[in-house]
N, C-alpha and C. Protein backbone atom coordinates (compact mmCIF):
# COMPACT_ATOMS: atom_id res chain seq x y z
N UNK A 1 -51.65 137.13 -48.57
CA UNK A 1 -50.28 136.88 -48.16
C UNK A 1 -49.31 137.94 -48.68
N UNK A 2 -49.47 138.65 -49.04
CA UNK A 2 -49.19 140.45 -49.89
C UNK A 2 -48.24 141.02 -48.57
N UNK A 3 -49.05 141.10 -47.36
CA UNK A 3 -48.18 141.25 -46.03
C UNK A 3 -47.00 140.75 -45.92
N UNK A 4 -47.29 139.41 -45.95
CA UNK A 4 -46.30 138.41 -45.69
C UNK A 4 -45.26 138.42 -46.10
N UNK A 5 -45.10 138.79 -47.28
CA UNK A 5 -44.27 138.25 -48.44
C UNK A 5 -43.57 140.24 -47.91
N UNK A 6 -44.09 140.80 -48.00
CA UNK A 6 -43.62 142.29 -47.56
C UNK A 6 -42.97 142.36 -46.22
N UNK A 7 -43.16 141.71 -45.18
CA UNK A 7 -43.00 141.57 -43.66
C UNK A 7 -41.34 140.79 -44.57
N UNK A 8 -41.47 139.37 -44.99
CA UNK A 8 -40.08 138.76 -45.21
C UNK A 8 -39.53 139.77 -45.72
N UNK A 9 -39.65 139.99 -47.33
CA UNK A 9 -38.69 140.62 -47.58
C UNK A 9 -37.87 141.95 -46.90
N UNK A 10 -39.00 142.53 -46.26
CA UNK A 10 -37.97 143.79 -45.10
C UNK A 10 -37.37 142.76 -43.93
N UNK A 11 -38.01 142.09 -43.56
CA UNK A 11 -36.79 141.45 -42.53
C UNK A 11 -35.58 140.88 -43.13
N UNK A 12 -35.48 140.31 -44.73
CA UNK A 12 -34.25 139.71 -45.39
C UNK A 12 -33.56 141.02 -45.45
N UNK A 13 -33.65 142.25 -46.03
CA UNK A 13 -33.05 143.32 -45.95
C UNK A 13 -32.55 143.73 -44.53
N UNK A 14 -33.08 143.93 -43.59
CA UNK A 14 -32.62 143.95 -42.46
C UNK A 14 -31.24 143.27 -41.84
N UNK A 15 -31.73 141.59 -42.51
CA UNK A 15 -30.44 141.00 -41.86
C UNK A 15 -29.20 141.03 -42.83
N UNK A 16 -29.88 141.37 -43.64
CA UNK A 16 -28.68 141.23 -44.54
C UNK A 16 -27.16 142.89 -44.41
N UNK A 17 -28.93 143.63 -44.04
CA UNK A 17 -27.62 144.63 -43.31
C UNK A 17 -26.73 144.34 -42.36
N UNK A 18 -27.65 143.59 -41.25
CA UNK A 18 -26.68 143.33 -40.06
C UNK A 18 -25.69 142.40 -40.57
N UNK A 19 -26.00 141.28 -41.70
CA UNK A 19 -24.36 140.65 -41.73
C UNK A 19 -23.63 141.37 -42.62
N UNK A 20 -23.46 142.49 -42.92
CA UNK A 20 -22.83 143.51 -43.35
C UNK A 20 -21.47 144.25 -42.18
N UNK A 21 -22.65 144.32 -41.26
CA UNK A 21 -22.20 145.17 -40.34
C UNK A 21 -21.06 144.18 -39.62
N UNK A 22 -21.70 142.89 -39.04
CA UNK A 22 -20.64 141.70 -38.70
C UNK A 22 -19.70 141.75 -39.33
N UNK A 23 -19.87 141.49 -41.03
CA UNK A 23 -18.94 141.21 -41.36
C UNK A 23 -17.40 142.99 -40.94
N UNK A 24 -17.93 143.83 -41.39
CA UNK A 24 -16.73 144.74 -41.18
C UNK A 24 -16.23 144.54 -39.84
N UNK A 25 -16.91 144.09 -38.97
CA UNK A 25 -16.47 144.19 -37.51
C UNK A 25 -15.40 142.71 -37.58
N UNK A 26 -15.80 142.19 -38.14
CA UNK A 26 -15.05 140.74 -38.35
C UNK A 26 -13.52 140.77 -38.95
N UNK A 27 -13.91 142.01 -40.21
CA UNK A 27 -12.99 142.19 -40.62
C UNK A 27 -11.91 142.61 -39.80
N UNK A 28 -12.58 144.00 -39.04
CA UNK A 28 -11.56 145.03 -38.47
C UNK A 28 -11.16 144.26 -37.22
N UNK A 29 -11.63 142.96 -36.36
CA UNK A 29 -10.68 142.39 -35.48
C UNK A 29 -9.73 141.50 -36.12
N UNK A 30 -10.07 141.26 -37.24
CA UNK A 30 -8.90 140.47 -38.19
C UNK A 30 -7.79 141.28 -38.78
N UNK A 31 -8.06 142.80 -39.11
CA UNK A 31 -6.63 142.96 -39.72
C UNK A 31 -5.92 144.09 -38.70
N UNK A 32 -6.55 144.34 -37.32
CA UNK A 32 -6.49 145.37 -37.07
C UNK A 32 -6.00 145.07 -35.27
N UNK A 33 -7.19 144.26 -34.62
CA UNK A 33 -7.26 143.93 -33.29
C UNK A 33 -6.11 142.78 -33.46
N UNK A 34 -6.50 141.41 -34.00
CA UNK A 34 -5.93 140.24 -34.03
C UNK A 34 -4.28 140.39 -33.73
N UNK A 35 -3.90 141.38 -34.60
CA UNK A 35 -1.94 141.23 -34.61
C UNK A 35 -1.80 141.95 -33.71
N UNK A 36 -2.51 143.00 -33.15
CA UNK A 36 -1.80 143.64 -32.13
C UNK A 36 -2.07 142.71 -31.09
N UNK A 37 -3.07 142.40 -30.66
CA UNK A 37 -2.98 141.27 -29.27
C UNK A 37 -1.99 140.20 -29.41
N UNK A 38 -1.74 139.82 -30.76
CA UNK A 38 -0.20 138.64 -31.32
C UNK A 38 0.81 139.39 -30.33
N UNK A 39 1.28 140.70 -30.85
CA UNK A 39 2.28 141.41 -30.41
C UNK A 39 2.06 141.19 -29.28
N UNK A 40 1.24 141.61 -28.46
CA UNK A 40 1.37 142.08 -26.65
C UNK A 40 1.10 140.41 -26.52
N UNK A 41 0.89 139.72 -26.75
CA UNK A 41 1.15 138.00 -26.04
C UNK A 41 2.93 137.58 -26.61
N UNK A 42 3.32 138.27 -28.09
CA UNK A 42 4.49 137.91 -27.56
C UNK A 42 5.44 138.82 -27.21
N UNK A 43 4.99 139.91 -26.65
CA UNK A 43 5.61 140.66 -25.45
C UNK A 43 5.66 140.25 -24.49
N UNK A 44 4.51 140.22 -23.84
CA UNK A 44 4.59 139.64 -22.37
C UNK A 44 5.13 138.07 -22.43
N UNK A 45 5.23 137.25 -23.22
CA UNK A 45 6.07 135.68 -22.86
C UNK A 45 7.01 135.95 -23.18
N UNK A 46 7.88 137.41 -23.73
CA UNK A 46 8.96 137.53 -23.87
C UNK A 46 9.60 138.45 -22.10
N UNK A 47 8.49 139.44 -21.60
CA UNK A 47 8.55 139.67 -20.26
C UNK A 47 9.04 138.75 -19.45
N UNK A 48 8.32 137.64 -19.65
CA UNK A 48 8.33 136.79 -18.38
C UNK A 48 9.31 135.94 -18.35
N UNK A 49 9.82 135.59 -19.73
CA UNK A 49 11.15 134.65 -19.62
C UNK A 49 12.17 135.77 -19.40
N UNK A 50 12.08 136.87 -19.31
CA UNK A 50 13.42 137.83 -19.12
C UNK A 50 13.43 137.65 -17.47
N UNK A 51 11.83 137.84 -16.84
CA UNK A 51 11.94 138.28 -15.56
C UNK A 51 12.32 137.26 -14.51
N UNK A 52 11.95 135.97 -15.46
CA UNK A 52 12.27 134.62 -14.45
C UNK A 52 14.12 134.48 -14.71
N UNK A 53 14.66 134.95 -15.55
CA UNK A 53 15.89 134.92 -15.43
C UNK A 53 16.72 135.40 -13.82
């Protein structure tokens, strides 16, 4: 079971990279994507109550 135990542990390394990688991506729509789409939604509901005037 020498394999085995070698097969897990490179696949735990593996994922553990990938939730690495999630996580920065997680990050960067949180401090980065998130407020600017805030802004342009309250742009445009600020558009639209100007335009229905």
């Amino acid at each position: 079971t020498a394999y085995y135990n070698k097969t897990k542990m490179e696949s735990e390394k593996i994922i553990e990279k990938k939730e690495q990688k999630l996580k920065a991506i997680n990050d960067i729509l949180n401090q980065s994507i998130e407020p600017q789409m805030q802004k342009l939604d309250a742009d445009r509901r600020r558009y639209i109550a100007f335009k229905d005037k």
